[in-house]
C-alpha atoms as a PDB file:
ATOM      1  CA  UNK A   1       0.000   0.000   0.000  1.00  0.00           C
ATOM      2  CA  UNK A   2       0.966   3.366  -0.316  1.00  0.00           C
ATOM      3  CA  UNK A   3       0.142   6.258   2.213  1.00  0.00           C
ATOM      4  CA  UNK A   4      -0.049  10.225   1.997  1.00  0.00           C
ATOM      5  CA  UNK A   5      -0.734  12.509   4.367  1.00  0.00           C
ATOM      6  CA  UNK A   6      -1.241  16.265   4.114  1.00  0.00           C
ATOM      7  CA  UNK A   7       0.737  18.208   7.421  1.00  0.00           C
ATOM      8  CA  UNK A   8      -1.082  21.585   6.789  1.00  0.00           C
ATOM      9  CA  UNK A   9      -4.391  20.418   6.817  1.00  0.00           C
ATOM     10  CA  UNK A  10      -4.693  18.449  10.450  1.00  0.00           C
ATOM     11  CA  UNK A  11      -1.683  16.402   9.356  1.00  0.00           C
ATOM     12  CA  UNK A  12      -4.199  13.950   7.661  1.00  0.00           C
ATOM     13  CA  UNK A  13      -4.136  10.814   5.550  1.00  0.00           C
ATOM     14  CA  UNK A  14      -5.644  12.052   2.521  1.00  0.00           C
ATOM     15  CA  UNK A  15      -4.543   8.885   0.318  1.00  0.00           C
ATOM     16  CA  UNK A  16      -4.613   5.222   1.116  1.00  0.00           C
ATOM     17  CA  UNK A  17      -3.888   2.990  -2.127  1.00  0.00           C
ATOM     18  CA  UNK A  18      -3.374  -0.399  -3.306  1.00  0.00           C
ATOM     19  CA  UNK A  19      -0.346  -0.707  -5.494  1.00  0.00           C
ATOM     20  CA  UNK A  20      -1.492  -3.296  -7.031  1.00  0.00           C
ATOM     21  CA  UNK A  21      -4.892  -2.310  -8.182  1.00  0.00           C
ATOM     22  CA  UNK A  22      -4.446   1.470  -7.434  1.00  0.00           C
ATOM     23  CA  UNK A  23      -7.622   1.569  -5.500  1.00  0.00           C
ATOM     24  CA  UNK A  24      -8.253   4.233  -3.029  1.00  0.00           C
ATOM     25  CA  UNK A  25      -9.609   3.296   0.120  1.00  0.00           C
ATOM     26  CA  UNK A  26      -9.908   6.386   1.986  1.00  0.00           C
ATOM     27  CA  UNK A  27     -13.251   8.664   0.956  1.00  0.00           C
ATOM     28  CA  UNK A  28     -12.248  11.350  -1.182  1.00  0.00           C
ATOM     29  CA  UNK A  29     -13.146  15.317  -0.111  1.00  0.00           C
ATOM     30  CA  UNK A  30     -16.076  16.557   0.032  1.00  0.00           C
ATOM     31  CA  UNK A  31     -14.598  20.126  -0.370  1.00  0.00           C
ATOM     32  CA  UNK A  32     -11.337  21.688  -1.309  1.00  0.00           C
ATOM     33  CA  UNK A  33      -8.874  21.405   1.681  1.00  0.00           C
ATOM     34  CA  UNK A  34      -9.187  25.236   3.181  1.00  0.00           C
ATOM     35  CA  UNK A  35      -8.057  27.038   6.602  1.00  0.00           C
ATOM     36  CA  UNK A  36     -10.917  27.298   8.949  1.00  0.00           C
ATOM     37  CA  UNK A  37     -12.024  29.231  12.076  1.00  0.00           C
ATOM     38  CA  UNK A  38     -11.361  28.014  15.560  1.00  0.00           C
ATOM     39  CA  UNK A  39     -14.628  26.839  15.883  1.00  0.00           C
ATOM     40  CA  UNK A  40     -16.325  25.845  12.988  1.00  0.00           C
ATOM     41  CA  UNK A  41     -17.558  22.618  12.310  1.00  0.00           C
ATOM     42  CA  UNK A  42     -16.084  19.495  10.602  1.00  0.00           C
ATOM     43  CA  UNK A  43     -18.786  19.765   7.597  1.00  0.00           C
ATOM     44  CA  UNK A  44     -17.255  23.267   6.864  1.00  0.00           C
ATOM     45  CA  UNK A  45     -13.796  21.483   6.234  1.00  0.00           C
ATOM     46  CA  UNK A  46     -13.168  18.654   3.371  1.00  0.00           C
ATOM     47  CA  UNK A  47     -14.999  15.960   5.564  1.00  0.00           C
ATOM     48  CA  UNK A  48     -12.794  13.295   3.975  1.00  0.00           C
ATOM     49  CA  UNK A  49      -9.770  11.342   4.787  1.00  0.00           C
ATOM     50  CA  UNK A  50      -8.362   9.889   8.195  1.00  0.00           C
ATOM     51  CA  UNK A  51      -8.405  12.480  10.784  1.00  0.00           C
ATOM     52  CA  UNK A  52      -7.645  12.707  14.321  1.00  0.00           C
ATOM     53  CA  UNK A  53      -9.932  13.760  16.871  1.00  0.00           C
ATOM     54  CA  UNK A  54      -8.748  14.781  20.638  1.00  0.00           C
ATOM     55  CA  UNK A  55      -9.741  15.914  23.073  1.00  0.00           C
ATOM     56  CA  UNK A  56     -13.792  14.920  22.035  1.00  0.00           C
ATOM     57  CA  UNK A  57     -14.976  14.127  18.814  1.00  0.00           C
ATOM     58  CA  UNK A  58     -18.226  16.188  19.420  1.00  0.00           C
ATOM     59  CA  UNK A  59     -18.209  19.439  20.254  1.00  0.00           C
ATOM     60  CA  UNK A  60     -18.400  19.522  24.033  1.00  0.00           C
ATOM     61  CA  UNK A  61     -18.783  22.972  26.545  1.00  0.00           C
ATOM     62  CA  UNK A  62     -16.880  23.820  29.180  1.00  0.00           C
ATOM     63  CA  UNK A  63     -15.573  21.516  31.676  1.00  0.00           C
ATOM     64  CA  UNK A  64     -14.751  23.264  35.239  1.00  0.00           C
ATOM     65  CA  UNK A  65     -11.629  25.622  33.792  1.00  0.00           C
ATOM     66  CA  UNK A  66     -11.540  23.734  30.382  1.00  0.00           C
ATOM     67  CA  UNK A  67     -12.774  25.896  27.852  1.00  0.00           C
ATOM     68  CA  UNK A  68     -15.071  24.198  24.921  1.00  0.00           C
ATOM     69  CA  UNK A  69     -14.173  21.757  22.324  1.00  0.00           C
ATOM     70  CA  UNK A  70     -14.925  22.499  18.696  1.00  0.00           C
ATOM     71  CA  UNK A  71     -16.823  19.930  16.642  1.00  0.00           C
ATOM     72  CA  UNK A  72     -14.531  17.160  16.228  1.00  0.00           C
ATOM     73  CA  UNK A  73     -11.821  17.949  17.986  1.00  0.00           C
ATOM     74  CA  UNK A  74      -8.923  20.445  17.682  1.00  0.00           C
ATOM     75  CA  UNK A  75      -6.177  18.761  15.362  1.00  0.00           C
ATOM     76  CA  UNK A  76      -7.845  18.436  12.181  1.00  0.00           C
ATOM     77  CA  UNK A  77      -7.835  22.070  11.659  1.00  0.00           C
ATOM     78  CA  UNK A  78      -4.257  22.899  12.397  1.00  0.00           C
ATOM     79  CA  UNK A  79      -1.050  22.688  10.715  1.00  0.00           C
ATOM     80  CA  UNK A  80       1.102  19.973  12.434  1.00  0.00           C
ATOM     81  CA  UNK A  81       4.935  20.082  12.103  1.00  0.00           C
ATOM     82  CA  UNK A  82       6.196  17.189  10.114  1.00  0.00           C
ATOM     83  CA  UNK A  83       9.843  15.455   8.940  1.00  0.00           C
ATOM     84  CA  UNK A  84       9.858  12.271   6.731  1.00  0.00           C
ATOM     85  CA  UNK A  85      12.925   9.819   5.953  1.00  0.00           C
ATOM     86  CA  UNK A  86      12.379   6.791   3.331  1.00  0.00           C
ATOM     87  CA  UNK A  87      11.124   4.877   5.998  1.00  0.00           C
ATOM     88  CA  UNK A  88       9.042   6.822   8.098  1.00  0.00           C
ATOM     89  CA  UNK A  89       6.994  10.272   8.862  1.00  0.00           C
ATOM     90  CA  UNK A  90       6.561  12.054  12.129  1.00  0.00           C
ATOM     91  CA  UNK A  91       4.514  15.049  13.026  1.00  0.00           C
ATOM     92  CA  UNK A  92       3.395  16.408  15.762  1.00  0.00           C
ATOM     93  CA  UNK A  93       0.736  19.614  16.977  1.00  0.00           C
ATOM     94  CA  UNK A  94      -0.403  20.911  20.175  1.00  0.00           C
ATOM     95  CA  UNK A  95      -4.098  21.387  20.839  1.00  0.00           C
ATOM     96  CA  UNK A  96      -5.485  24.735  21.543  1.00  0.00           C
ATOM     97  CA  UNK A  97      -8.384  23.683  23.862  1.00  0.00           C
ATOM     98  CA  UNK A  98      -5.918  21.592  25.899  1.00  0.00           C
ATOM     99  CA  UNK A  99      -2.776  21.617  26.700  1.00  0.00           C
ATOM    100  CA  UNK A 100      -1.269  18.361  25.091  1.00  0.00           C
ATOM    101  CA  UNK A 101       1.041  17.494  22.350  1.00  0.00           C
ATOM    102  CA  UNK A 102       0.217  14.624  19.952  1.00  0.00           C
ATOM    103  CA  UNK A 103       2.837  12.554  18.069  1.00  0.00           C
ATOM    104  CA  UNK A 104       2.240  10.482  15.509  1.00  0.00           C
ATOM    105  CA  UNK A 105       4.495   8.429  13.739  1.00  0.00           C
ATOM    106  CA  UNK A 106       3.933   6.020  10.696  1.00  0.00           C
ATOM    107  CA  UNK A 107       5.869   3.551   9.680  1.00  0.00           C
ATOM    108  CA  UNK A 108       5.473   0.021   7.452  1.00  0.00           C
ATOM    109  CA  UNK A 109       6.437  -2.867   9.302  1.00  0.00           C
ATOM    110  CA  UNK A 110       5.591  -6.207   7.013  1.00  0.00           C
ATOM    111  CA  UNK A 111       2.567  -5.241   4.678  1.00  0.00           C
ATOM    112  CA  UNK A 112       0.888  -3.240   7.337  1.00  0.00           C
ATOM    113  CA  UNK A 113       0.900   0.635   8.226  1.00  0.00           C
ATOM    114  CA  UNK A 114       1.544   1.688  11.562  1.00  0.00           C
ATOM    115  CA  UNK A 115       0.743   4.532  13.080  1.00  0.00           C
ATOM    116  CA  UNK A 116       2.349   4.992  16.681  1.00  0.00           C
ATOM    117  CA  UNK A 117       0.758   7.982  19.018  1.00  0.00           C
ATOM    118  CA  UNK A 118       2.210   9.554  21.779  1.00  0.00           C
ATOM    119  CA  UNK A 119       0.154  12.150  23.778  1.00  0.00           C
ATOM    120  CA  UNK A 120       2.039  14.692  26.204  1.00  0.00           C
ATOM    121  CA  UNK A 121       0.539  16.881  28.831  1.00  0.00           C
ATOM    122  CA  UNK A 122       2.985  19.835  29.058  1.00  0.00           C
ATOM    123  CA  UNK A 123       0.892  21.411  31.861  1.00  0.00           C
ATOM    124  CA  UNK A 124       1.406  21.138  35.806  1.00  0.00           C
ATOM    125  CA  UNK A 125      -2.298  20.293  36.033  1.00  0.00           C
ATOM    126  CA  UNK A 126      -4.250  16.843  35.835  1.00  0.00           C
ATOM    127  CA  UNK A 127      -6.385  17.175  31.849  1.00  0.00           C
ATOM    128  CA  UNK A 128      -9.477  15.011  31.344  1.00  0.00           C
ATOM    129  CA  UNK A 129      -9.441  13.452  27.485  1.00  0.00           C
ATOM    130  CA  UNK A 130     -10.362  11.536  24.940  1.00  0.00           C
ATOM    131  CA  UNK A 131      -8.852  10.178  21.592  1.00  0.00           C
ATOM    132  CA  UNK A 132     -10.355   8.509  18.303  1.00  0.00           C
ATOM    133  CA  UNK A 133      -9.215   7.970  15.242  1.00  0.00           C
ATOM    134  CA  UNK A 134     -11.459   8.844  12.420  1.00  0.00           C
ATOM    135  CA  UNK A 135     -10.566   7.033   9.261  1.00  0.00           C
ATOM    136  CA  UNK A 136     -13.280   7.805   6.683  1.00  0.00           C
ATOM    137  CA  UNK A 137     -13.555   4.435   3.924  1.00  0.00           C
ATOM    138  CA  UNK A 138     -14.588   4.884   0.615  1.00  0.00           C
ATOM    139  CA  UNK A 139     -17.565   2.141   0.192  1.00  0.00           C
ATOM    140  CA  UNK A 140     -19.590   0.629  -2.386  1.00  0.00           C
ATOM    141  CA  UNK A 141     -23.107  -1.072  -2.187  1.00  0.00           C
ATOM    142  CA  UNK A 142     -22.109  -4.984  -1.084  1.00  0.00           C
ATOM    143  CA  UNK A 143     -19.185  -3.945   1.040  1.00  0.00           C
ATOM    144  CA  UNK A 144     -18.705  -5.634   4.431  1.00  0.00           C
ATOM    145  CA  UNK A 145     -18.053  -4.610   7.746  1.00  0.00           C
ATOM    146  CA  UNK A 146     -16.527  -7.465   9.717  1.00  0.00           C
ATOM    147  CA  UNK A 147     -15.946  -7.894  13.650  1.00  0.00           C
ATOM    148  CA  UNK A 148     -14.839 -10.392  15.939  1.00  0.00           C
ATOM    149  CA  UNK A 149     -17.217 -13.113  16.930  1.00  0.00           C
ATOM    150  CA  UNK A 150     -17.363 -11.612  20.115  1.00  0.00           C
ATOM    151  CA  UNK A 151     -19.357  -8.962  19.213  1.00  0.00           C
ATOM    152  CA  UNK A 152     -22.584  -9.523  19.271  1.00  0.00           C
ATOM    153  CA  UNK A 153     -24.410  -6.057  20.767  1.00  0.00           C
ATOM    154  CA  UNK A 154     -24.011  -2.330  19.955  1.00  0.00           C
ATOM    155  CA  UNK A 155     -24.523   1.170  21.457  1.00  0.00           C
ATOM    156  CA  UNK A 156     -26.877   3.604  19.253  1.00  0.00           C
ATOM    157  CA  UNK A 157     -24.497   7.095  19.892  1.00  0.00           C
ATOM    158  CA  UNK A 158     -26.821   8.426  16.961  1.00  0.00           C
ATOM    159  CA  UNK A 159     -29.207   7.688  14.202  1.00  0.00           C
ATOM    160  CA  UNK A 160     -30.002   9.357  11.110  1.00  0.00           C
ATOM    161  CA  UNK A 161     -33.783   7.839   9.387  1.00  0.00           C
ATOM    162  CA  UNK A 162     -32.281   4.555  11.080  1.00  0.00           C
ATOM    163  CA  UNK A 163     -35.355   3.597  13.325  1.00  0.00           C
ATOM    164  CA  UNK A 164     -33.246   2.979  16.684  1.00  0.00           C
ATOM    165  CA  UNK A 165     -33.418   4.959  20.000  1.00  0.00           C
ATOM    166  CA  UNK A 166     -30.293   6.541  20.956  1.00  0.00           C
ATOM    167  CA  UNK A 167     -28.850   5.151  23.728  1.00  0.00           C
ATOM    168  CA  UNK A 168     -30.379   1.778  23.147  1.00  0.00           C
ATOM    169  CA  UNK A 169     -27.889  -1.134  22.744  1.00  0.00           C
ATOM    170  CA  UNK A 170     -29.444  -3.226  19.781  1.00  0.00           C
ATOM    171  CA  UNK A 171     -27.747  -6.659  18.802  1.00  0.00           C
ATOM    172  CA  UNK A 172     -24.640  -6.340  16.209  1.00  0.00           C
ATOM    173  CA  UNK A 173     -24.977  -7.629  12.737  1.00  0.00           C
ATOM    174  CA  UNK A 174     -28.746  -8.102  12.586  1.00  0.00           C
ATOM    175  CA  UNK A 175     -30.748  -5.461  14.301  1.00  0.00           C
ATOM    176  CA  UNK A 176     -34.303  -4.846  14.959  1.00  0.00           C
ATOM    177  CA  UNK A 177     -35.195  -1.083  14.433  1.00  0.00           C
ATOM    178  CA  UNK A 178     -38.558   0.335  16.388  1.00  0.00           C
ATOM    179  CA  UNK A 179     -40.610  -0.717  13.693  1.00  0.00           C
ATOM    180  CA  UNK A 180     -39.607  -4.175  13.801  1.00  0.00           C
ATOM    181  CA  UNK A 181     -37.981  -5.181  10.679  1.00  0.00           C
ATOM    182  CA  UNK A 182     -34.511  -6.735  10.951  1.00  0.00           C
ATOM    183  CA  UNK A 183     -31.483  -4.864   9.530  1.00  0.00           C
ATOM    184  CA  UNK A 184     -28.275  -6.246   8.376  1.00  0.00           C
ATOM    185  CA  UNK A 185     -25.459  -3.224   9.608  1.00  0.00           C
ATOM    186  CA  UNK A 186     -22.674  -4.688   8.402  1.00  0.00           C
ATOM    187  CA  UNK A 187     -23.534  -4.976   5.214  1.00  0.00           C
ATOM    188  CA  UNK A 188     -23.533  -1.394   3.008  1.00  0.00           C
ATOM    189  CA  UNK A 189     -26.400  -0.398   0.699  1.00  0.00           C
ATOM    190  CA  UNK A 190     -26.560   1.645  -1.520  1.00  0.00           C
ATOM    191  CA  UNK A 191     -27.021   5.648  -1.002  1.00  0.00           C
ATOM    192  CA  UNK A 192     -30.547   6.834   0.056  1.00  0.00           C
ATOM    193  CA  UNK A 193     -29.593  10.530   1.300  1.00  0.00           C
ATOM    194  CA  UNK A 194     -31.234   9.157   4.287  1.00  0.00           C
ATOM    195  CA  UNK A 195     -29.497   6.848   6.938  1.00  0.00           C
ATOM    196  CA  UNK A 196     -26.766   6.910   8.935  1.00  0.00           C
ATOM    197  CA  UNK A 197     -25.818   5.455  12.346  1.00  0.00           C
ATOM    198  CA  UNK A 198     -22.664   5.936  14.800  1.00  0.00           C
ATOM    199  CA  UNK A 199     -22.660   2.881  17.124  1.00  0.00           C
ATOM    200  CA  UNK A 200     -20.035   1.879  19.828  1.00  0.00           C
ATOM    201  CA  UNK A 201     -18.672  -1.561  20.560  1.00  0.00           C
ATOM    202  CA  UNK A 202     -16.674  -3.071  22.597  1.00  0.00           C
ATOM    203  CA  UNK A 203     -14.526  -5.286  20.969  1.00  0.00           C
ATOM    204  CA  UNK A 204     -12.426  -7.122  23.169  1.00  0.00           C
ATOM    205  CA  UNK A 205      -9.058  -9.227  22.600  1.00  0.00           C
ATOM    206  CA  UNK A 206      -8.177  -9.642  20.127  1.00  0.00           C
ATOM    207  CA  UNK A 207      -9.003  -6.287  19.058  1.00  0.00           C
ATOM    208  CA  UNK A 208      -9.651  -5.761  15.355  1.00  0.00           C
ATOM    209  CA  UNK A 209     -11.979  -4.336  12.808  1.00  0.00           C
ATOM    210  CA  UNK A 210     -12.099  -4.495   8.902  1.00  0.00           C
ATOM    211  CA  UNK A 211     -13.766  -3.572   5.851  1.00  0.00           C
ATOM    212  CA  UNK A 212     -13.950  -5.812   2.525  1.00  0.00           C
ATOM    213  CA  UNK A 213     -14.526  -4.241  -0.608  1.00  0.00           C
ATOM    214  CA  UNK A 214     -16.543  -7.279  -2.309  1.00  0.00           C
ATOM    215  CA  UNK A 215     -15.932  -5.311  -6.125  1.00  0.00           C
ATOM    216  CA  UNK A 216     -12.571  -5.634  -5.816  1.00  0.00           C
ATOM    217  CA  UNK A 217     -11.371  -8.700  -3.259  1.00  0.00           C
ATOM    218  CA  UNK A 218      -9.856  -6.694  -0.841  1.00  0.00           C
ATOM    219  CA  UNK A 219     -10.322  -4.923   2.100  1.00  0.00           C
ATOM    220  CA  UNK A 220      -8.444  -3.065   5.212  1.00  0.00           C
ATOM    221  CA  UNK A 221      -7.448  -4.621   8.591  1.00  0.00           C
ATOM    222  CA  UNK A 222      -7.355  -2.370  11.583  1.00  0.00           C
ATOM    223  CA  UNK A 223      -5.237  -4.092  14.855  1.00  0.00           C
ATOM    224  CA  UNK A 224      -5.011  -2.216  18.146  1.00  0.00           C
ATOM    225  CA  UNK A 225      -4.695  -3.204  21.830  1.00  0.00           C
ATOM    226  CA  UNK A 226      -8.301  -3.288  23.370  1.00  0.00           C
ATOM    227  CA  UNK A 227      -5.706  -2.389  26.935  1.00  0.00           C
ATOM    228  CA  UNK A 228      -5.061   1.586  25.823  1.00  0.00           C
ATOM    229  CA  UNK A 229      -7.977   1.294  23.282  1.00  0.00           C
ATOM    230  CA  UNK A 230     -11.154  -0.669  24.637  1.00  0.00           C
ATOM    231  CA  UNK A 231     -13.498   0.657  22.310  1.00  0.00           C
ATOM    232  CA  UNK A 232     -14.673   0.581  18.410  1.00  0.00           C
ATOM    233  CA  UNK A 233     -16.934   3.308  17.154  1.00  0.00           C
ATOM    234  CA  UNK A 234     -18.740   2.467  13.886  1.00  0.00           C
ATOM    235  CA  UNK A 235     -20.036   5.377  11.341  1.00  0.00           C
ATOM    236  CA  UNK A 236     -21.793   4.022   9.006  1.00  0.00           C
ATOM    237  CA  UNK A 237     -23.421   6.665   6.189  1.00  0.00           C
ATOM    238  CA  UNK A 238     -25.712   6.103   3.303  1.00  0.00           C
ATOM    239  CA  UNK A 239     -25.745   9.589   2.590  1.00  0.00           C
ATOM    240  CA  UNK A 240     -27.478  11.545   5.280  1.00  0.00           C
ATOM    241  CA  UNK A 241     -24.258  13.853   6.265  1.00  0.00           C
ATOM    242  CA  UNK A 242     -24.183  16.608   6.342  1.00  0.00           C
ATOM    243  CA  UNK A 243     -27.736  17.902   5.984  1.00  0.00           C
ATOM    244  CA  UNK A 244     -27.409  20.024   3.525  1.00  0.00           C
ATOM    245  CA  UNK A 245     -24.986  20.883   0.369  1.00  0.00           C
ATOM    246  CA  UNK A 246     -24.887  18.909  -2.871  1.00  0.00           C
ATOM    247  CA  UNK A 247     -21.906  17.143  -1.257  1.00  0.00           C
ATOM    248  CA  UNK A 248     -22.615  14.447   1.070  1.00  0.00           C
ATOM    249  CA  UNK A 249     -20.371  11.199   2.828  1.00  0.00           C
ATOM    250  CA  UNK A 250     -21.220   7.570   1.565  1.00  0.00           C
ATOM    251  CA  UNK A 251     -19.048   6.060   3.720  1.00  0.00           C
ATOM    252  CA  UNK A 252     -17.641   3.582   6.669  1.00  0.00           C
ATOM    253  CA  UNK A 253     -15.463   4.600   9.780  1.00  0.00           C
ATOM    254  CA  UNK A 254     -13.598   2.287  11.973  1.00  0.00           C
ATOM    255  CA  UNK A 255     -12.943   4.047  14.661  1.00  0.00           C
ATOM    256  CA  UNK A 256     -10.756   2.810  17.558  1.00  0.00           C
ATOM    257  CA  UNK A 257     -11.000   5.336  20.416  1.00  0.00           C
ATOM    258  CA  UNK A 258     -10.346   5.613  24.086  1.00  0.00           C
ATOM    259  CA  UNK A 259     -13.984   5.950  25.304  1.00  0.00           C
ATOM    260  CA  UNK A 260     -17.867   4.847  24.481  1.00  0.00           C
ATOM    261  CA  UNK A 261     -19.105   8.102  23.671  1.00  0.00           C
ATOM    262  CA  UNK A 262     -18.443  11.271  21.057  1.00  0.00           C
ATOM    263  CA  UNK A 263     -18.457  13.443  23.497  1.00  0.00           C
ATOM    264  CA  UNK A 264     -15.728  14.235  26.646  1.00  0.00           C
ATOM    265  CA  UNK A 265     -18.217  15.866  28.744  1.00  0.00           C
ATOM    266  CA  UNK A 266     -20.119  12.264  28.362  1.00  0.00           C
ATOM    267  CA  UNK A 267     -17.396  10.093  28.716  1.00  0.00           C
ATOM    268  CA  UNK A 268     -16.412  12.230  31.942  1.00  0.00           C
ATOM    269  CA  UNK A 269     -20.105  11.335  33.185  1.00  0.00           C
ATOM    270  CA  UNK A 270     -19.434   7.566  32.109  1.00  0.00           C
ATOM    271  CA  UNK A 271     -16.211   7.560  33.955  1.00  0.00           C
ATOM    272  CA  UNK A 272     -14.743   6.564  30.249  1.00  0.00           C
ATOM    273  CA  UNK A 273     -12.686   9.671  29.495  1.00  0.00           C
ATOM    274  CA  UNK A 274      -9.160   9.515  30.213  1.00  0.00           C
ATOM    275  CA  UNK A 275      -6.756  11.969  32.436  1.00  0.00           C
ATOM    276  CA  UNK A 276      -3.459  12.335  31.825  1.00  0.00           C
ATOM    277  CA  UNK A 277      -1.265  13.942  35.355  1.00  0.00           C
ATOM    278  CA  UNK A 278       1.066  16.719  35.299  1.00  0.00           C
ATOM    279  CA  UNK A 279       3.759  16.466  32.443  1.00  0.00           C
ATOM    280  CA  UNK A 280       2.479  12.882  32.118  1.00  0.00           C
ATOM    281  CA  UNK A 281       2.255  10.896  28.837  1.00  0.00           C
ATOM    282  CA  UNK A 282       1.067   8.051  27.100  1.00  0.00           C
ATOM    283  CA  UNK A 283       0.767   5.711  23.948  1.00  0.00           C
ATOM    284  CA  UNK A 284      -0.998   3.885  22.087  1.00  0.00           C
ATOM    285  CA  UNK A 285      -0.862   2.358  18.178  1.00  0.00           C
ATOM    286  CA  UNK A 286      -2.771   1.091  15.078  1.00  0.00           C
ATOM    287  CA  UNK A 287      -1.989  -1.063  12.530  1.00  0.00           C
ATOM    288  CA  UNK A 288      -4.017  -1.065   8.743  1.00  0.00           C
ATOM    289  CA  UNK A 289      -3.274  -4.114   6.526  1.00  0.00           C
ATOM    290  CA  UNK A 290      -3.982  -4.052   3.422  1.00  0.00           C
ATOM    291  CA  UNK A 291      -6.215  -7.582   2.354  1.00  0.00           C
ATOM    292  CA  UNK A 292      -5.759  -9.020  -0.933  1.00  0.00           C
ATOM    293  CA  UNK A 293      -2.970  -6.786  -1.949  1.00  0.00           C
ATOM    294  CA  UNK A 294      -1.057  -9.297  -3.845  1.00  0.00           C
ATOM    295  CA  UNK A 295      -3.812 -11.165  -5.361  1.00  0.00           C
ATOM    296  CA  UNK A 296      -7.955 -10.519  -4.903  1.00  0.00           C
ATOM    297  CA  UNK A 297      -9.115 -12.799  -1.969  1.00  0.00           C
ATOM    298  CA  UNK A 298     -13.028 -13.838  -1.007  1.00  0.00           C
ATOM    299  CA  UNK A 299     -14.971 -12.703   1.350  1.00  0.00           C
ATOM    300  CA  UNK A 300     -15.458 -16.418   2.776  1.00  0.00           C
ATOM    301  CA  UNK A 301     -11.474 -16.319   2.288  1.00  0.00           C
ATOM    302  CA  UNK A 302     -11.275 -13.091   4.665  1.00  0.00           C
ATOM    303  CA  UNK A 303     -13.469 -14.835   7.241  1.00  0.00           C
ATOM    304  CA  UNK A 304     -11.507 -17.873   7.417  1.00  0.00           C
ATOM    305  CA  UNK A 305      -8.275 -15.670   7.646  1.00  0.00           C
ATOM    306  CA  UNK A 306      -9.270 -12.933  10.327  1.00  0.00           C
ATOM    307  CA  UNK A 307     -10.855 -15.860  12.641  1.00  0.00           C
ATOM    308  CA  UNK A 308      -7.614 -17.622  12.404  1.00  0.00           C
ATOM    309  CA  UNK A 309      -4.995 -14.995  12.296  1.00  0.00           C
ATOM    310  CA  UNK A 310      -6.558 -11.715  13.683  1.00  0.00           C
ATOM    311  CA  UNK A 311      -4.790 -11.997  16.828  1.00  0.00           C
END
């Protein structure tokens, strides 16, 4: 696979591509990449891409002396300092609402992309906080989420046309919205401009996600230690984001994150969010593996591999 990322513009991944087939798996911008006020929300930017959100991924108010949190986070807006070599590429920003330093280093070891954080506090006071990444997939009608066996129930953070109660935990593949008819949620339709869902799981060890592109025979692998990241969120969108513009994300996000909810003021309530003490720090990493990126493999191929080699 091949990997680009853009350090001006929230030092995202804007490209994620097969070599062999040249297929893109990250979704493509909605809008042209552009500098944005402090607090303006994510649809405003390119809404594309592999972001990262800290300290919340929604926008949050005031915490005690903490100021707000803008919509998604503060990185993806800022320019992040970055140096590459042949074999790797670091960068680094400091939040504004916070005062922590991300570090984020990618690197290939064997066919799969690592991406090694490490968050700072360079404060002398305790800071409440919450991490996710927020990979954005570029889908097509037939594609396939896949989880561990393990996971058999999910957390409705939010609905979109989707007929679930938010808050509700509703079983994970086959769900029964309010109306009563059974939905299959890891399996993508096409767009209707209408649906979307973000659900939490918790996915346990061994900790993976992935997403098989059934057109093509391959898919992406996400690894990550359920120790420093316990949870998975799930975005799944047929089209119903953002309201309104032409411009809208068909898409699937794999989200491993620190906490089981969007928000920091709510994972503060669940006892979820995370603080980090006085000049303290912490890591965490993620591994994407690319499926099928010497030859096209099956879906029944991919089962059979991630239930015997996920781990």
């Amino acid at each position: 696979m091949e990997a680009t990322f853009l350090p001006d513009f929230g030092g995202k991944m804007i490209s994620l591509t097969s070599v062999r087939t040249g297929e893109e798996f990250l979704l493509p911008p909605l809008h042209p990449y552009k500098y944005l006020e402090a607090m303006e929300p994510f649809e405003h930017g390119d809404a594309g891409g592999f972001d990262e959100c800290l300290p919340s991924v929604a926008a949050c108010e005031a915490m005690g002396q903490e100021p707000p949190v803008a919509d998604h986070g503060d990185l993806w807006r800022l320019a992040w300092e970055a140096e590459a070599t042949r074999e790797m590429v670091r960068m680094q920003v400091d939040a504004v609402s916070r005062p922590l330093r991300l570090i984020r280093t990618a690197t290939f070891r064997g066919p799969a992309l690592v991406l090694r954080y490490e968050l700072q506090n360079l404060s002398e006071r305790a800071v409440p906080w919450l991490w996710s990444a927020h990979p954005l997939f570029k889908i097509s009608a037939g594609d396939r989420i896949l989880l561990p066996d393990a996971v058999r129930a999910a957390t409705v953070e939010g609905t979109c046309a989707g007929g679930f109660t938010e808050g509700s935990v509703i079983a994970w593949p086959h769900a029964q919205t309010n109306t009563g008819n059974i939905v299959d949620l890891s399996t993508i339709h096409a767009v209707d401009g209408r649906t979307a869902h973000k659900l939490f799981v918790s996915v346990g060890s061994p900790a993976w996600a992935a997403l098989y592109r059934t057109e093509l025979g391959q898919g992406v692998l996400m690894r990550f230690d359920p120790k420093t990241l316990p949870f998975l969120g799930l975005w799944i969108c047929h089209g119903a984001w953002p309201a309104r513009g032409l411009h809208r994300q068909y898409t699937v996000a794999l989200e491993p994150t620190t906490s089981d909810a969007d928000s920091l003021t709510k994972a503060d309530q669940r006892g979820t969010a995370r603080i980090l003490a006085p000049l303290e720090h912490t890591s965490w990493e993620i591994e994407l593996e690319l499926l099928g990126a010497e030859s096209a493999i099956s879906y029944e191929d991919t089962l059979s591999m991630l239930s015997g080699c996920a781990g």
